[in-house]
C-alpha atoms as a PDB file:
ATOM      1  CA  UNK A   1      31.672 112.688  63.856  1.00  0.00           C
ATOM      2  CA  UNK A   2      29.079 112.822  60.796  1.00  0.00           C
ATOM      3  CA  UNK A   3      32.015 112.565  58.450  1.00  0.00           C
ATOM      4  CA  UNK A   4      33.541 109.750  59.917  1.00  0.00           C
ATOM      5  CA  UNK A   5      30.444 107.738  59.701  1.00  0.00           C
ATOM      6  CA  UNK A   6      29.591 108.550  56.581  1.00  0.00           C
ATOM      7  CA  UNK A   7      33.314 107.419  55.529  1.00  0.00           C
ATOM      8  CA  UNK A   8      32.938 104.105  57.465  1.00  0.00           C
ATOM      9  CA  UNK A   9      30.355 103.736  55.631  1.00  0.00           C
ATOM     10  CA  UNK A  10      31.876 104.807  52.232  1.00  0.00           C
ATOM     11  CA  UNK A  11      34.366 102.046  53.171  1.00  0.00           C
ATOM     12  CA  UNK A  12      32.340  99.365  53.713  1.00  0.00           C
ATOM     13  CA  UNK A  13      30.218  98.991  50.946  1.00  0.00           C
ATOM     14  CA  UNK A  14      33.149  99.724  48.523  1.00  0.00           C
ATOM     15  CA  UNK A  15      34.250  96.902  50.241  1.00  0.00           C
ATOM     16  CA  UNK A  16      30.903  94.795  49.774  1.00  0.00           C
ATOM     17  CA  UNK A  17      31.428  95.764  46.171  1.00  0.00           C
ATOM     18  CA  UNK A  18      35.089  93.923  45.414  1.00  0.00           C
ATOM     19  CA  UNK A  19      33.958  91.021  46.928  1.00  0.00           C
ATOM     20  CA  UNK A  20      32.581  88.599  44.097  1.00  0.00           C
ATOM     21  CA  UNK A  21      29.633  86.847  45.320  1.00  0.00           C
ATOM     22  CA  UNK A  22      29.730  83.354  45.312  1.00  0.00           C
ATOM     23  CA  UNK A  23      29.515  81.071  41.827  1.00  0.00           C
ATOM     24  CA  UNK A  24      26.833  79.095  42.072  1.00  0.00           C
ATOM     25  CA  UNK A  25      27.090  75.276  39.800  1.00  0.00           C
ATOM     26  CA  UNK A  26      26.575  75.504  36.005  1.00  0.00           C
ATOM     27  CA  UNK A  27      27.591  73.142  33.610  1.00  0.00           C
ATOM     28  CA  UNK A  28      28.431  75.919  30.970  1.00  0.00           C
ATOM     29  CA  UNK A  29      30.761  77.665  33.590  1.00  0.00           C
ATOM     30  CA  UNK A  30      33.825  76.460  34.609  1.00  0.00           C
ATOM     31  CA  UNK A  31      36.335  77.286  37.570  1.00  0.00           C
ATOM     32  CA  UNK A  32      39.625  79.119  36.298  1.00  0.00           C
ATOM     33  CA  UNK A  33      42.561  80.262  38.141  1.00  0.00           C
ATOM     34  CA  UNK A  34      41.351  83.924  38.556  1.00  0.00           C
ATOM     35  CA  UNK A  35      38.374  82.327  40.412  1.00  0.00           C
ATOM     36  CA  UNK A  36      40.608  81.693  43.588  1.00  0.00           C
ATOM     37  CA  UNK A  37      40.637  84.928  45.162  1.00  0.00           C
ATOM     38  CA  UNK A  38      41.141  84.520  48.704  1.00  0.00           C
ATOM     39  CA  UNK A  39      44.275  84.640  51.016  1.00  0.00           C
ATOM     40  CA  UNK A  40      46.548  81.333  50.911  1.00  0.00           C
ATOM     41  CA  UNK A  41      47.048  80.663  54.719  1.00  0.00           C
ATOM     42  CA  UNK A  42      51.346  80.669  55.120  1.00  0.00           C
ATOM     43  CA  UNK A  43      50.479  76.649  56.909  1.00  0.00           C
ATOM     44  CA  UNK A  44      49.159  75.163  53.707  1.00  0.00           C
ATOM     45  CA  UNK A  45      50.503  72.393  52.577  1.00  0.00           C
ATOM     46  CA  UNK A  46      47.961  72.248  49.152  1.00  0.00           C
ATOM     47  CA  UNK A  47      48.530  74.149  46.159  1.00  0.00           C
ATOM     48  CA  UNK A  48      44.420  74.886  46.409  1.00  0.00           C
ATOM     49  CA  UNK A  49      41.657  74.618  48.093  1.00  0.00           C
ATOM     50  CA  UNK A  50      38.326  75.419  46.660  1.00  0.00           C
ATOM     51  CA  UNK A  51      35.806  76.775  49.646  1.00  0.00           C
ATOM     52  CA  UNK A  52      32.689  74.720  48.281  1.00  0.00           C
ATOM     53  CA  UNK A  53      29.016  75.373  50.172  1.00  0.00           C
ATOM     54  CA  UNK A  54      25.631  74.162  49.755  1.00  0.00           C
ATOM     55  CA  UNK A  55      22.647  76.622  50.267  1.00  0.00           C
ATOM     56  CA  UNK A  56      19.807  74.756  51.421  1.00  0.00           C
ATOM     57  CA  UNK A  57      16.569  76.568  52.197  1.00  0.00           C
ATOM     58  CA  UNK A  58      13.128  75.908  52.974  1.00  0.00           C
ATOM     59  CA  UNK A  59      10.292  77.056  54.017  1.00  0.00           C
ATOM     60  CA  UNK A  60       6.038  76.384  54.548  1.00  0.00           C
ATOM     61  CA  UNK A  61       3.809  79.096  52.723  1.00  0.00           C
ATOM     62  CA  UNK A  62       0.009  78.046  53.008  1.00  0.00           C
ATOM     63  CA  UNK A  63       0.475  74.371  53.600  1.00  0.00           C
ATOM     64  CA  UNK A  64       3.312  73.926  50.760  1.00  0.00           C
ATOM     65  CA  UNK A  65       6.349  73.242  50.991  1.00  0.00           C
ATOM     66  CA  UNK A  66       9.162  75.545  48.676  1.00  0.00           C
ATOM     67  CA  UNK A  67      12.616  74.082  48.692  1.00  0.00           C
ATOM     68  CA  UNK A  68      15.595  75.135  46.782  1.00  0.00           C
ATOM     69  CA  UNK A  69      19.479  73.292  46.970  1.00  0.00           C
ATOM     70  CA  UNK A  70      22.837  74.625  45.003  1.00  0.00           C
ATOM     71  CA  UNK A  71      26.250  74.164  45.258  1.00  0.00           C
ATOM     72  CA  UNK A  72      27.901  77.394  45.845  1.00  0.00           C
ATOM     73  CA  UNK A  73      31.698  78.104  44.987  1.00  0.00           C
ATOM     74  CA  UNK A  74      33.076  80.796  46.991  1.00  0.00           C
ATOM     75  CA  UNK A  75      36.368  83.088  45.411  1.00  0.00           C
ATOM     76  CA  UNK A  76      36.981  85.454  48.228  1.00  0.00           C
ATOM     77  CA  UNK A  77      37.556  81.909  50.471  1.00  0.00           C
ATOM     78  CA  UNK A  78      39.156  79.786  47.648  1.00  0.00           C
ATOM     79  CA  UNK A  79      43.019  79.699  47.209  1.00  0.00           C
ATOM     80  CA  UNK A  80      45.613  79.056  44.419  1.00  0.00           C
ATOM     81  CA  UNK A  81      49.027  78.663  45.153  1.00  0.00           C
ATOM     82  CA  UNK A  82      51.476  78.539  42.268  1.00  0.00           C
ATOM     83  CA  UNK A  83      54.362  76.302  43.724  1.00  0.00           C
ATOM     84  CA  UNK A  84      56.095  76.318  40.536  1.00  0.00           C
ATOM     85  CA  UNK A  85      57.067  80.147  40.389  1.00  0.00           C
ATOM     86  CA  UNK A  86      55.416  82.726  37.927  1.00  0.00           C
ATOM     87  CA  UNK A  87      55.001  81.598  34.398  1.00  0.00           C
ATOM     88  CA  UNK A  88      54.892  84.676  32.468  1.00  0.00           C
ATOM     89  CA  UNK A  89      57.612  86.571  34.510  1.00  0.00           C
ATOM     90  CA  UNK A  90      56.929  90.103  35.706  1.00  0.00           C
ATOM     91  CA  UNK A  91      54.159  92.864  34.331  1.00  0.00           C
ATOM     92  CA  UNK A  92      56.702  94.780  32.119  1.00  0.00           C
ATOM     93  CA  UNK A  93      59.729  92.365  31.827  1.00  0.00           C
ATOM     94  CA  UNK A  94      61.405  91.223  29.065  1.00  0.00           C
ATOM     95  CA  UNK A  95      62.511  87.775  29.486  1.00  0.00           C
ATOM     96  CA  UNK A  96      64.494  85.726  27.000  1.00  0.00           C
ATOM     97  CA  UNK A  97      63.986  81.754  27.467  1.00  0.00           C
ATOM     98  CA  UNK A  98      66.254  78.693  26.767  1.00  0.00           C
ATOM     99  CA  UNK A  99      64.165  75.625  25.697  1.00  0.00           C
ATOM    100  CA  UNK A 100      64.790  74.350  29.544  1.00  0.00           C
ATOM    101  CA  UNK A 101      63.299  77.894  30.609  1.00  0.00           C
ATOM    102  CA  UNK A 102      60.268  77.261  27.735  1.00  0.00           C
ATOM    103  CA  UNK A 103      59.676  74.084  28.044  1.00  0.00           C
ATOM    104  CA  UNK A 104      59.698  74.578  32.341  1.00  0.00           C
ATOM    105  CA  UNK A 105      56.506  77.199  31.669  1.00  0.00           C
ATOM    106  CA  UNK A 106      54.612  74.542  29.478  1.00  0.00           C
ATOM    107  CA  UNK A 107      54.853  72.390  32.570  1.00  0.00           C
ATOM    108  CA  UNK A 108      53.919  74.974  34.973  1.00  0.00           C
ATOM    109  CA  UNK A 109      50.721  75.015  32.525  1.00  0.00           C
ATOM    110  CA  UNK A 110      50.249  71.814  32.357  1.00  0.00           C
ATOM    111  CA  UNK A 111      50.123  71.405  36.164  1.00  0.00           C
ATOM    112  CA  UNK A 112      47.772  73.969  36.683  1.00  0.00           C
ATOM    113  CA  UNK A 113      45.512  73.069  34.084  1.00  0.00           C
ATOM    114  CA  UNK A 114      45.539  69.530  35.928  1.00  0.00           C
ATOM    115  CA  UNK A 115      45.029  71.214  39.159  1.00  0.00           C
ATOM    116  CA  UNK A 116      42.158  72.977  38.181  1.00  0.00           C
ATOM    117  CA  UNK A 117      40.416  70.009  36.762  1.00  0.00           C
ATOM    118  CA  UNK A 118      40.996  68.400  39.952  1.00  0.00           C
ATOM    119  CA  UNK A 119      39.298  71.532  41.714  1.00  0.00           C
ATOM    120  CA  UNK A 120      35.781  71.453  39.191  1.00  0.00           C
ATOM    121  CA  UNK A 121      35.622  68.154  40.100  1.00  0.00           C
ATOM    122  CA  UNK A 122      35.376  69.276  43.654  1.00  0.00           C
ATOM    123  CA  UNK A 123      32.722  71.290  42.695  1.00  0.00           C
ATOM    124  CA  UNK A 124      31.096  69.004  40.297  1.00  0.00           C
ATOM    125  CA  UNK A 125      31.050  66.854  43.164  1.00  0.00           C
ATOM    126  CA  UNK A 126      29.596  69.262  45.516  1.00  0.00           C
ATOM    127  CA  UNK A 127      26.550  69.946  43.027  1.00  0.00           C
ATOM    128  CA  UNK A 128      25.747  65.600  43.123  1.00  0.00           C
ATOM    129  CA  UNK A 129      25.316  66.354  46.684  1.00  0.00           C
ATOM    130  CA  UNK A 130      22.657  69.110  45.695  1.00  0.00           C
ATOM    131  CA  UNK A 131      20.885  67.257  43.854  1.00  0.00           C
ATOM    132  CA  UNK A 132      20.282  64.439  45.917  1.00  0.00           C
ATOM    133  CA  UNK A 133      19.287  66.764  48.398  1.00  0.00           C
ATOM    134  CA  UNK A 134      16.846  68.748  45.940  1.00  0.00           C
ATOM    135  CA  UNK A 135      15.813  64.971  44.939  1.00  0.00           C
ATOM    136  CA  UNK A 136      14.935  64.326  48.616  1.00  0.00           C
ATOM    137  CA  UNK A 137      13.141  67.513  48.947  1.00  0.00           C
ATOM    138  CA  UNK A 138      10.149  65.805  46.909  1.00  0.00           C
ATOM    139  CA  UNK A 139       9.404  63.313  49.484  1.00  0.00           C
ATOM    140  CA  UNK A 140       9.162  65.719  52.116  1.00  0.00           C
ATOM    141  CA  UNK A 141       5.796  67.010  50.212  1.00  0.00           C
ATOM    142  CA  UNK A 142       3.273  66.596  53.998  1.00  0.00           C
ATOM    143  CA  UNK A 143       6.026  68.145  56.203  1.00  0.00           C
ATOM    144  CA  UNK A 144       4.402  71.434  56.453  1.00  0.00           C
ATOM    145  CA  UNK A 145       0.730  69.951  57.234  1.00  0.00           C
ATOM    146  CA  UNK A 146       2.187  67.979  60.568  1.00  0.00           C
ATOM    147  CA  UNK A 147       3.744  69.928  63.449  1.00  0.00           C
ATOM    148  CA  UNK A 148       7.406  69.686  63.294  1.00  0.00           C
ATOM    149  CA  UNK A 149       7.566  68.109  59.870  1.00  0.00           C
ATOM    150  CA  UNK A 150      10.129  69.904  58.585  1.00  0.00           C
ATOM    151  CA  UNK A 151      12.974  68.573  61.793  1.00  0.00           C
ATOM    152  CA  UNK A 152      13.085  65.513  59.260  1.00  0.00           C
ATOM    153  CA  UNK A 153      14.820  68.246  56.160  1.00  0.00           C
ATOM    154  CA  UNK A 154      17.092  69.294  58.258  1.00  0.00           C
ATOM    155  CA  UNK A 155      18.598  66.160  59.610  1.00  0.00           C
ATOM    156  CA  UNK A 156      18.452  65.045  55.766  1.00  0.00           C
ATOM    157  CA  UNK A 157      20.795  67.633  54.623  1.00  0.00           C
ATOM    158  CA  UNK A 158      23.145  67.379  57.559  1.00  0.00           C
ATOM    159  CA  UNK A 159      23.261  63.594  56.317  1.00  0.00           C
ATOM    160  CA  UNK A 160      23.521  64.610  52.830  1.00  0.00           C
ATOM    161  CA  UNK A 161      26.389  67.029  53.813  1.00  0.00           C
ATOM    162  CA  UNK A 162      28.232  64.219  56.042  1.00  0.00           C
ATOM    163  CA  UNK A 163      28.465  61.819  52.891  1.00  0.00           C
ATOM    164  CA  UNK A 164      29.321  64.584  51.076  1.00  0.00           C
ATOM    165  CA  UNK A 165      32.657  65.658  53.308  1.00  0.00           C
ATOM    166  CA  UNK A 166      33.567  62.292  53.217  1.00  0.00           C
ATOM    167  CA  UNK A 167      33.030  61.685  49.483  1.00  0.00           C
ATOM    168  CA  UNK A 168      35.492  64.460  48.858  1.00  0.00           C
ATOM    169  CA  UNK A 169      38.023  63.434  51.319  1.00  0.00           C
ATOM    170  CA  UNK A 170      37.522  60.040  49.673  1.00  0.00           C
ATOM    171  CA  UNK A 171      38.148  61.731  45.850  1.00  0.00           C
ATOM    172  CA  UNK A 172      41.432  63.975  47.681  1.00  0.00           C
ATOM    173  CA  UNK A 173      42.911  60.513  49.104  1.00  0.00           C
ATOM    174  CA  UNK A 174      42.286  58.015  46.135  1.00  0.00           C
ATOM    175  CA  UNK A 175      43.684  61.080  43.718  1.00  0.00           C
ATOM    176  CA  UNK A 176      46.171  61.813  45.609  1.00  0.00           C
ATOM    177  CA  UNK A 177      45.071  65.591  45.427  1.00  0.00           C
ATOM    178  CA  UNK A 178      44.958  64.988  41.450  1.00  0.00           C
ATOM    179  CA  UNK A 179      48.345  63.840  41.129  1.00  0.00           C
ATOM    180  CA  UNK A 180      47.349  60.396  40.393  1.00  0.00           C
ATOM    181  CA  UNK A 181      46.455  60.912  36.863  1.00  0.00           C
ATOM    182  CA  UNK A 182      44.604  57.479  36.267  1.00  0.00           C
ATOM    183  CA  UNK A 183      42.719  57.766  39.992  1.00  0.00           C
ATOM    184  CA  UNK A 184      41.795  61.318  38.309  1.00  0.00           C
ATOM    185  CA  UNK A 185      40.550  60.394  35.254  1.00  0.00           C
ATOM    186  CA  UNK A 186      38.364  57.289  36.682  1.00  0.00           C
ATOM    187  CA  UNK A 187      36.705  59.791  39.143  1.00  0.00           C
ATOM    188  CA  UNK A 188      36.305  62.491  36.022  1.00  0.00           C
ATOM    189  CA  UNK A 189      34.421  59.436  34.691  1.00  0.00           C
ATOM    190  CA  UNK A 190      32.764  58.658  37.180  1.00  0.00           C
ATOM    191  CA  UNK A 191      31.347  62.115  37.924  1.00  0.00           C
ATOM    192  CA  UNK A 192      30.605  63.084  34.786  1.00  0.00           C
ATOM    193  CA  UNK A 193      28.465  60.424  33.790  1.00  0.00           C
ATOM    194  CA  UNK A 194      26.569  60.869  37.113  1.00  0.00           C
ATOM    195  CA  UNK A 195      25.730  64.712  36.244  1.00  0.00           C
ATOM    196  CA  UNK A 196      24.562  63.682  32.614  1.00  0.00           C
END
């Protein structure tokens, strides 16, 4: 029975180890393909879906209050779909293209590039909604010296993570899930200018 534990075990944290932790916001990393990790559910109708989370946390030590807020990406619950069929071809095939084959591939490329932009922008999004939050953390500066005090934080980021939801249904809609190249590039704009 000892050696089945201990194999249990064995399995689980080998398990704990292939799963990448989530990727938390940085402006000098970027989301690529090999970022989506997880399981594309047989239903979908997207090619993607980036599984986007903000950790909020705080807490009351002596009187003060310590508050932290970051957009989280996370791979093991993130999806990629290639619709398009495999660029490269198979591990160990030789393929000889036509220009319609070659020039098919570049497309392929070009669509995914475009799809991932559309998916940082999810995330670029995501980390806004961080920051307002950790911006709104600095008026909560008396909420641990009055009972209660911190009941306000929490409603705050549930409000923060409302307009959030809806800001990136709002991006999906007027984008048309990145297809809409100059809905795309005014919301790049947009965003971009906003995490300057």
């Amino acid at each position: 029975m000892r050696i089945i534990a201990c194999l249990a075990g064995l399995l689980w944290a080998a398990s704990l180890a292939n799963a990448q932790a989530p990727i938390e916001w940085s402006p000098d990393r970027k989301l690529t393909k090999a970022d989506f990790q997880g399981r594309t559910p047989p239903q979908a109708v997207n090619a993607s879906l980036s599984y986007l989370h903000i950790e909020a946390s705080w807490e009351c030590v002596v009187g003060d209050l310590f508050a932290t807020a970051r957009a989280t990406f996370d791979p093991s619950r993130s999806w990629w779909r290639t619709m398009y069929g495999n660029v490269w071809g198979n591990a160990g095939e030789r393929t000889s293209a036509s220009n319609a084959q070659m020039q098919a591939r570049r497309n392929v490329m070009v669509l995914d590039a475009q799809l991932l932009e559309h998916e940082q922008l999810h995330f670029d999004i995501a980390e806004l909604a961080a920051r307002r939050i950790r911006k709104r953390f600095e008026g909560f500066t008396g909420a641990c010296a009055e009972p209660g005090g911190t009941e306000s934080i929490q409603a705050m980021v549930v409000e923060i993570d409302r307009e959030l939801q809806e800001e990136q249904s709002r991006y999906d809609r007027e984008t048309s899930h990145g297809a809409n190249a100059r809905a795309q590039d005014q919301w790049k704009r947009k965003v971009r200018a906003q995490l300057n």
